[in-house]
Structures are given as structure tokens and as C-alpha cells.
N, C-alpha and C. Protein backbone atom coordinates (compact mmCIF):
# COMPACT_ATOMS: atom_id res chain seq x y z
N UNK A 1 28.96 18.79 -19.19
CA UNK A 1 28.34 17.66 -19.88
C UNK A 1 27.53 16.84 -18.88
N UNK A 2 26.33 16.40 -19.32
CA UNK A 2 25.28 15.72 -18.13
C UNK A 2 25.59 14.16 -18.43
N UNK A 3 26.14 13.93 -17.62
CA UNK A 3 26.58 12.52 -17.43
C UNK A 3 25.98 11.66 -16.34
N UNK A 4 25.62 10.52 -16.57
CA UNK A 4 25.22 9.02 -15.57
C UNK A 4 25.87 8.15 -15.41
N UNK A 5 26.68 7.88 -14.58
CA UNK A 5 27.63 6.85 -14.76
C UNK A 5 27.57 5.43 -13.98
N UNK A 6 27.60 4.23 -13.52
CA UNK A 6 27.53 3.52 -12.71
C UNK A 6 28.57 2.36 -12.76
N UNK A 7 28.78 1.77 -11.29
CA UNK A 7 30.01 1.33 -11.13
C UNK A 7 29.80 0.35 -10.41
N UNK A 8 31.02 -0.39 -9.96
CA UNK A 8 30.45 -1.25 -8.49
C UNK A 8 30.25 -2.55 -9.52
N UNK A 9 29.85 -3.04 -10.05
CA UNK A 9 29.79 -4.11 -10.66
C UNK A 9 30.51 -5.23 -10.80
N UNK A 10 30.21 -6.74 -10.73
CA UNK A 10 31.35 -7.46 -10.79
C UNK A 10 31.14 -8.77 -10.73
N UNK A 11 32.03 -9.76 -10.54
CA UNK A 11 31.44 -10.93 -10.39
C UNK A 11 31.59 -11.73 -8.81
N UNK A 12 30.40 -12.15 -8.63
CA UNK A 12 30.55 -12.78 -6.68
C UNK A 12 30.15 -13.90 -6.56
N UNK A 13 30.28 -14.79 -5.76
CA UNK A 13 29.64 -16.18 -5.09
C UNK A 13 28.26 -15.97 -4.57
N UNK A 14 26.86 -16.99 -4.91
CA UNK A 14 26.13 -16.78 -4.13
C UNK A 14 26.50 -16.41 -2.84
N UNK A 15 25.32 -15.43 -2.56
CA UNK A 15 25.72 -15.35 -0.61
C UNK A 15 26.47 -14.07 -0.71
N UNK A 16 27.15 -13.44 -1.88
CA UNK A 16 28.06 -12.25 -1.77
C UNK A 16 27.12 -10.83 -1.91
N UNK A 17 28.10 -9.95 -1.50
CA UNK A 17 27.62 -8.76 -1.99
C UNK A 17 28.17 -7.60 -2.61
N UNK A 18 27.74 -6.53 -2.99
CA UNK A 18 28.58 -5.68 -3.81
C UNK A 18 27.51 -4.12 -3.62
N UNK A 19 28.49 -3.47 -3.80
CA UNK A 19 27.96 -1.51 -4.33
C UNK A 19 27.74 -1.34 -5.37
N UNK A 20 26.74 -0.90 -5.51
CA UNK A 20 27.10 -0.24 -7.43
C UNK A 20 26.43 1.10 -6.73
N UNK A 21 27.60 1.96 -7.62
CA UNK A 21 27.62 3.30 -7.65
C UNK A 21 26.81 3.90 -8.14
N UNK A 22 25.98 5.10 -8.54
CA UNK A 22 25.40 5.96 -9.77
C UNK A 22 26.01 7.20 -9.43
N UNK A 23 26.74 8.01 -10.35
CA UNK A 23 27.67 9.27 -10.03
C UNK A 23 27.01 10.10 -11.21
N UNK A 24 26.91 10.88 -10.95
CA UNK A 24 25.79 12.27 -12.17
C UNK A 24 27.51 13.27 -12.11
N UNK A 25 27.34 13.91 -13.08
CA UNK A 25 28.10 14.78 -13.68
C UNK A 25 26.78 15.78 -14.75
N UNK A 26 27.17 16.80 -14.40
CA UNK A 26 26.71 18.33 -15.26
C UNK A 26 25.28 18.21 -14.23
N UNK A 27 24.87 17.61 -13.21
CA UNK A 27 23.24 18.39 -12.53
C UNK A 27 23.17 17.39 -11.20
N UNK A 28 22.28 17.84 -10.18
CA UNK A 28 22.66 17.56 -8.98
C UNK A 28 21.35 16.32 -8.91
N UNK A 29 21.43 15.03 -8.29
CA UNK A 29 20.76 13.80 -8.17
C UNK A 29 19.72 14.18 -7.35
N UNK A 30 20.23 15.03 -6.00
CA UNK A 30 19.20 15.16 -5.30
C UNK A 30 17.75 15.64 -5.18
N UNK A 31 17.75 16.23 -6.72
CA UNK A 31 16.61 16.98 -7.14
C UNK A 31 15.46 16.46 -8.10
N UNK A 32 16.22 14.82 -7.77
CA UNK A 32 15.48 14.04 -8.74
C UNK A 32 15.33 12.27 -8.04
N UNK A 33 13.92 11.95 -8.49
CA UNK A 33 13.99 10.69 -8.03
C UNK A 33 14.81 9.81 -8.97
N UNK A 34 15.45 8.52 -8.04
CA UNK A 34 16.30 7.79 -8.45
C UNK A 34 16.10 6.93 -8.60
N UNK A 35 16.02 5.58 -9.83
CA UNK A 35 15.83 4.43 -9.69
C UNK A 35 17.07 3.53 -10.60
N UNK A 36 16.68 2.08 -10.14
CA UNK A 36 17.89 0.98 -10.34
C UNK A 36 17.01 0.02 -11.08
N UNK A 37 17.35 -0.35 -11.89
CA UNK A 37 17.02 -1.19 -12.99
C UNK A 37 17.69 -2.13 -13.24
N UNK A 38 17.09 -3.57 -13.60
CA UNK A 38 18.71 -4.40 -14.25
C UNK A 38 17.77 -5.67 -15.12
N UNK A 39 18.66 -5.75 -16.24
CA UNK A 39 18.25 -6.56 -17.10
C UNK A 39 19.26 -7.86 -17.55
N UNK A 40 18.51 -9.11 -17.62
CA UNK A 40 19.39 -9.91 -17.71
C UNK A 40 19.38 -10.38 -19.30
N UNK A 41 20.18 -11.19 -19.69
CA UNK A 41 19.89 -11.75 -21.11
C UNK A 41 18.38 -12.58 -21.45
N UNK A 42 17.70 -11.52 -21.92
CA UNK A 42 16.51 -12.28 -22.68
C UNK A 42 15.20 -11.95 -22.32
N UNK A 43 15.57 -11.12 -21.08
CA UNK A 43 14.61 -10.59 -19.67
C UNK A 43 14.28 -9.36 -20.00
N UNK A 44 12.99 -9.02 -19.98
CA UNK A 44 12.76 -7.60 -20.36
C UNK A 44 13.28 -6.40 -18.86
N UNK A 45 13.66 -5.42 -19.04
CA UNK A 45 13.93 -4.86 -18.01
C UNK A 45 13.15 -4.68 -16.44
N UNK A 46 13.73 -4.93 -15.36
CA UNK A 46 12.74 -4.61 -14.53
C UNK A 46 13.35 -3.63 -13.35
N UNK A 47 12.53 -3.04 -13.00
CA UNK A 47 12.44 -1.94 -11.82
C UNK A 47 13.11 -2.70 -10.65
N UNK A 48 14.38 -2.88 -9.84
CA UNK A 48 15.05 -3.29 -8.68
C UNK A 48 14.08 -2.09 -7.24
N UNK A 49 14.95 -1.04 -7.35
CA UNK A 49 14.66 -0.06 -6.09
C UNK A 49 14.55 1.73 -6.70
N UNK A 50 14.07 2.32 -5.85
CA UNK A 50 13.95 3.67 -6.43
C UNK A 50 14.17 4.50 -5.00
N UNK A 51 14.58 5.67 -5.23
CA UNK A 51 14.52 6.69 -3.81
C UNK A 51 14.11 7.91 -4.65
N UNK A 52 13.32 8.40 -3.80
CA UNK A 52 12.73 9.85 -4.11
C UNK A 52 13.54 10.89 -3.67
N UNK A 53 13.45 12.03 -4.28
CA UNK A 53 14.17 13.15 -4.20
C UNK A 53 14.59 13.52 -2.75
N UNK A 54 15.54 14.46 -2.47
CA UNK A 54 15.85 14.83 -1.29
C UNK A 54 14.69 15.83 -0.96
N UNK A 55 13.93 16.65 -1.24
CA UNK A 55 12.90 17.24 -1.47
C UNK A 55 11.52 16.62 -0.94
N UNK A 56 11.30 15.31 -1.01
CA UNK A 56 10.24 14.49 -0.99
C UNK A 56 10.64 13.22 0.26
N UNK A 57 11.98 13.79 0.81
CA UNK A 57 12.27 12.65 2.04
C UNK A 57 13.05 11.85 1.52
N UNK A 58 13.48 11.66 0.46
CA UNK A 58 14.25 10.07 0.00
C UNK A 58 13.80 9.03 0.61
N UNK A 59 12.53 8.68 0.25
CA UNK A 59 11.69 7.46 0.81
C UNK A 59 12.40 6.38 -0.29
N UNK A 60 12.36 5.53 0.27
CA UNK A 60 12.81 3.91 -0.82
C UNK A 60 11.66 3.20 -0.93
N UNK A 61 11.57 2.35 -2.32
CA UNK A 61 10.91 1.30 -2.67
C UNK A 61 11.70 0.32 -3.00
N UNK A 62 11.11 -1.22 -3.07
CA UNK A 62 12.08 -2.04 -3.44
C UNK A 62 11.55 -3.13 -4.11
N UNK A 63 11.64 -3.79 -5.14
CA UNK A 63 11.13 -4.83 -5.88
C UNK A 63 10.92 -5.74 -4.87
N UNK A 64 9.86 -6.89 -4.90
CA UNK A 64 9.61 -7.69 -3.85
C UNK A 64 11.12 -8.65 -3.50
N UNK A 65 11.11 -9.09 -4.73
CA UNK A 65 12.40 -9.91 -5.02
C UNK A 65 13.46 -9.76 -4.14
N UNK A 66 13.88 -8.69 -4.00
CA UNK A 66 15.36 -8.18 -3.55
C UNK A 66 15.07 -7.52 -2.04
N UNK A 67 13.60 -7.24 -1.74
CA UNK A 67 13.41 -6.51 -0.34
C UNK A 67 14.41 -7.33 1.11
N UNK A 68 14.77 -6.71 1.58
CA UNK A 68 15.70 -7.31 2.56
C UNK A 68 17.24 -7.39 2.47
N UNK A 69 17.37 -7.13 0.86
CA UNK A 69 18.76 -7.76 0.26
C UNK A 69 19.17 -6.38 0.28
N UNK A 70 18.54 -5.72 -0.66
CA UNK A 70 19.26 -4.60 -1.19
C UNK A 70 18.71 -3.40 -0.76
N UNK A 71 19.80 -2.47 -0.69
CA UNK A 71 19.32 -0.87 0.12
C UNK A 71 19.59 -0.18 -0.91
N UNK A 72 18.98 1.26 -1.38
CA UNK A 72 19.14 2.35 -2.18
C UNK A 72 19.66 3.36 -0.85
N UNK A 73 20.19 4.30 -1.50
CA UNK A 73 20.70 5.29 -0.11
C UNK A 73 21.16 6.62 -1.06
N UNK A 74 21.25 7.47 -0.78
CA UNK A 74 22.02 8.96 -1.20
C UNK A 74 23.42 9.48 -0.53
N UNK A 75 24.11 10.12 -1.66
CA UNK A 75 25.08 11.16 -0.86
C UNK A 75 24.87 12.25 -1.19
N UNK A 76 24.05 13.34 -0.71
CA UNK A 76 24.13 14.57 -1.63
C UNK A 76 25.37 14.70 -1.69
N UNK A 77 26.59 15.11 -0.43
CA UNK A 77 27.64 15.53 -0.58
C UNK A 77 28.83 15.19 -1.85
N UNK A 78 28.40 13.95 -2.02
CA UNK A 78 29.32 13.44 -3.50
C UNK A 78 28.25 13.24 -4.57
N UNK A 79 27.14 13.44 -4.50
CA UNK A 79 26.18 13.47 -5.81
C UNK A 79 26.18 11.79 -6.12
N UNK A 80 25.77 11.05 -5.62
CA UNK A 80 25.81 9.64 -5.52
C UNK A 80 24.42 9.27 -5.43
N UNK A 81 24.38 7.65 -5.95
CA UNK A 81 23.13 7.45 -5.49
C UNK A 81 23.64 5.67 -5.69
N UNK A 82 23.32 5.08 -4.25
CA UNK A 82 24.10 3.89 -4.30
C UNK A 82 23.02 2.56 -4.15
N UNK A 83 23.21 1.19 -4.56
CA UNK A 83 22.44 0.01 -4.35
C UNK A 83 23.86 -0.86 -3.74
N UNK A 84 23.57 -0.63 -2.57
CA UNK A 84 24.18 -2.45 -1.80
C UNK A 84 23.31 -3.24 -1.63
N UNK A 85 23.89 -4.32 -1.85
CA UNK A 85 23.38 -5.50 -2.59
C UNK A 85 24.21 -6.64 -1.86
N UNK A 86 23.52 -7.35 -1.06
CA UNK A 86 23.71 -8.66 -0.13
C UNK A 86 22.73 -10.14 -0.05
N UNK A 87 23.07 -11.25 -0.06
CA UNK A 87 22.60 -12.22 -0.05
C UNK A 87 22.05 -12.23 -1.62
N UNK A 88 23.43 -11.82 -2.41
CA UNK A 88 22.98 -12.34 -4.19
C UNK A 88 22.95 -13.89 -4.43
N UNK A 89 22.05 -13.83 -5.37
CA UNK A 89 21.34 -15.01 -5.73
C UNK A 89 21.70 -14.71 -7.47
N UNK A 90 22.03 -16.08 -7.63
CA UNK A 90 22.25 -16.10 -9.32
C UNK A 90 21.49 -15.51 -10.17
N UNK A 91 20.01 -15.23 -9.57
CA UNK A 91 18.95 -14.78 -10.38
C UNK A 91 18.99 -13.47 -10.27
N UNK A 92 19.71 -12.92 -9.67
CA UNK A 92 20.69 -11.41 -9.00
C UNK A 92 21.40 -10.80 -10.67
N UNK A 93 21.76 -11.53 -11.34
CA UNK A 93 22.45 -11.72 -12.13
C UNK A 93 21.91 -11.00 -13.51
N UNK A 94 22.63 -9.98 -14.04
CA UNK A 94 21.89 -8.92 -15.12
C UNK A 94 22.77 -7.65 -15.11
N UNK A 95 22.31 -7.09 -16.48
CA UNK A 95 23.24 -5.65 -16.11
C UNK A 95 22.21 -4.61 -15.27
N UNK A 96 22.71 -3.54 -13.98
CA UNK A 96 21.95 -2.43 -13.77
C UNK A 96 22.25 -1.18 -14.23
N UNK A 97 21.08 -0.82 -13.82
CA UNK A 97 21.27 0.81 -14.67
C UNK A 97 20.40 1.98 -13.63
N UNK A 98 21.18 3.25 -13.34
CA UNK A 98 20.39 3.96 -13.05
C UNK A 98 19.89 5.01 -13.91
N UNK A 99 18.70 5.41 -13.35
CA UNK A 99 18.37 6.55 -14.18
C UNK A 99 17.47 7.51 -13.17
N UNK A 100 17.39 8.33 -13.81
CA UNK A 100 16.34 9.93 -13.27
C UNK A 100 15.00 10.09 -13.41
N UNK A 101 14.10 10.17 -12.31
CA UNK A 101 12.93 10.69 -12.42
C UNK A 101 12.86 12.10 -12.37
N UNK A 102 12.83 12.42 -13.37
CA UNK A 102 12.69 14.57 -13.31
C UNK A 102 11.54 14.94 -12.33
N UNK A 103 10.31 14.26 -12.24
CA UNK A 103 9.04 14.28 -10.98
C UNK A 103 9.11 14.67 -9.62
N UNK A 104 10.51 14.41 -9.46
CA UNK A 104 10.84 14.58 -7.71
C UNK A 104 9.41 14.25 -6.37
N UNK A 105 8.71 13.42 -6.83
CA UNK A 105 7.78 12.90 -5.92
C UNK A 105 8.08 11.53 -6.24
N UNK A 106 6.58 11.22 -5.28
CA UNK A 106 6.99 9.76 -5.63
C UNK A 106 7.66 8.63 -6.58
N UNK A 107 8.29 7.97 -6.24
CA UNK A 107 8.76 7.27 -7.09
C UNK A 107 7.75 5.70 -7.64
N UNK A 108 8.23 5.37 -8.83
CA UNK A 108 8.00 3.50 -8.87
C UNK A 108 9.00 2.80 -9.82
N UNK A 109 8.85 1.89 -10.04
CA UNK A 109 10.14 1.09 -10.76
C UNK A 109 9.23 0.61 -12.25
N UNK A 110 8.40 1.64 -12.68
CA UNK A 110 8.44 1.51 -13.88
C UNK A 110 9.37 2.11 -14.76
N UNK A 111 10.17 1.74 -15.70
CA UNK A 111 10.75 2.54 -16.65
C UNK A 111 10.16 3.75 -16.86
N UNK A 112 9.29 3.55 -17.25
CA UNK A 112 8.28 4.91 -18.23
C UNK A 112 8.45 5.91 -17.71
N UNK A 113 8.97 6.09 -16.44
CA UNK A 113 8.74 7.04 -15.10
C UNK A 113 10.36 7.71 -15.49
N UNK A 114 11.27 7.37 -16.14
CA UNK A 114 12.56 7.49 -15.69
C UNK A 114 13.27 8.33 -17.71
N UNK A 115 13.79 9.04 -17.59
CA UNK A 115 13.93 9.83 -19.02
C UNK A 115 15.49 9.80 -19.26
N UNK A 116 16.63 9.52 -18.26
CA UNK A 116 17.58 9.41 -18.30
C UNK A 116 18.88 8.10 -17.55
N UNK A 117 19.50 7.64 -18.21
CA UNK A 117 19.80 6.36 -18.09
C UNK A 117 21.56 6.18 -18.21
N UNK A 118 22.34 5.34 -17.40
CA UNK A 118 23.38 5.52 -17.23
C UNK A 118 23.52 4.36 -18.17
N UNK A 119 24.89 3.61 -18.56
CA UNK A 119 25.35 2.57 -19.36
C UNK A 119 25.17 1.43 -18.83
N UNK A 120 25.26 1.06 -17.50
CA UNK A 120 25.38 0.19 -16.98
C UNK A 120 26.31 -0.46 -16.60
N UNK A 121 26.37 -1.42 -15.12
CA UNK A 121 26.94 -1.79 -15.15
C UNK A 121 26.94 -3.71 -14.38
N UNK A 122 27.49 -4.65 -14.94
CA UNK A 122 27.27 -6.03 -14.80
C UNK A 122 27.42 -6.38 -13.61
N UNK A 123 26.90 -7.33 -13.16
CA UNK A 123 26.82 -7.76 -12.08
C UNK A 123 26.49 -9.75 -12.24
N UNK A 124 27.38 -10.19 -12.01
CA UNK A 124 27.03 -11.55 -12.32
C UNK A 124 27.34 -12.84 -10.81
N UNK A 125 26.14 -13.73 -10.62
CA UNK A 125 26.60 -14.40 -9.24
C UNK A 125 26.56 -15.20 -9.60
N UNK A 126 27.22 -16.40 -9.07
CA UNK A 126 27.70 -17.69 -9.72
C UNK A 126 27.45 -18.40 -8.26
N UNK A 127 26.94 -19.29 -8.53
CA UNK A 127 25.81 -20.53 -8.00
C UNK A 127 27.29 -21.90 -7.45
């Protein structure tokens, strides 16, 4: 079964930080670009960070917003694809989501780019 799952989520103090996981089940991540998404109440979705395939270098991009804060990274070995996330800011605050670029080149943090999508998971910072 082809599964997206994501984890790591939770609630922190400005200034905190956290992992969120993305774990694939039934096909391998590395063969696909990766991106992180997160939407807050009322907020249309927006593009956080993306990494390109293992294939294409796993180069990272990163929303301006969060550059400095947050890292995208890979495990092929556990089929992972992770966002740490430091110096959250309340405006940090939204559910994320990963999903799959089937393209395996470059990446961007448009949705449109991305065909498969995990549930999500919350992330809330308190001020």
C-alpha cells in the first residue's frame, strides 16, 4: 500500500524547535522530489522547503520566510524525508504536509508541482 505519512508535530514556545518526519510506505522517496507545505487556518497553502531527488543531488530550496530556520534533509536508508525546524515563530504555526514530485529534477514549492500528499501533521507555537 503507497502510503505518506508525517510526524514530529506538536506544540512549542517561541524560540523552540521540532522534526517532522515524512515516512513513504509501498515506493522509495529518493526517486522523487520532496516538498513541505503547511497551511494555517484561513491561509491558503504555501510551499515551506523542497529537496530534489537523490538522482538530481538533493539540492534544497526554502521559502524566504523560514530560510535559516528550517533544513529539509534525506535518509535514503530509512526512506525519510525530514524538516527541522528552529527559531519557531507563532506565524510558524499551521498544519504541514509532505508530498511527491514524480519530476525528479528540479524542485519549487508550488503545489501544482506535487501529485501526492501525506495527512499532515500540526505544529503550533505559542507566543
Amino acid at each position: 500500500q503507497v502510503q505518506l505519512v508525517e510526524s514530529g508535530g506538536g506544540l512549542v514556545q517561541t524560540g523552540g524547535s521540532l522534526r517532522l518526519s515524512c515516512a513513504a510506505s509501498g515506493f522509495t522517496l529518493d526517486y522523487y522530489n520532496i516538498g513541505w507545505f503547511r497551511q494555517a487556518p484561513g491561509k491558503e497553502r504555501e510551499g515551506v522547503s523542497c529537496i530534489t531527488s537523490s538522482n538530481s543531488g538533493s539540492s534544497t530550496y526554502y521559502l524566504g520566510s523560514v530560510k535559516g530556520r528550517f533544513i529539509i534533509s534525506r535518509d535514503s536508508v530509512k526512506n525519510m524525508v525530514y524538516l527541522e525546524m528552529t527559531g519557531l515563530k507563532p506565524e510558524d504555526t499551521a498544519t504541514y504536509y509532505c508530498a511527491t514530485d514524480p519530476s525528479g529534477s528540479a524542485c519549487g514549492l508550488g503545489s501544482v508541482w506535487y501529485d501526492y500528499w501525506g495527512q499532515g501533521t500540526q505544529v503550533t507555537v505559542s507566543s
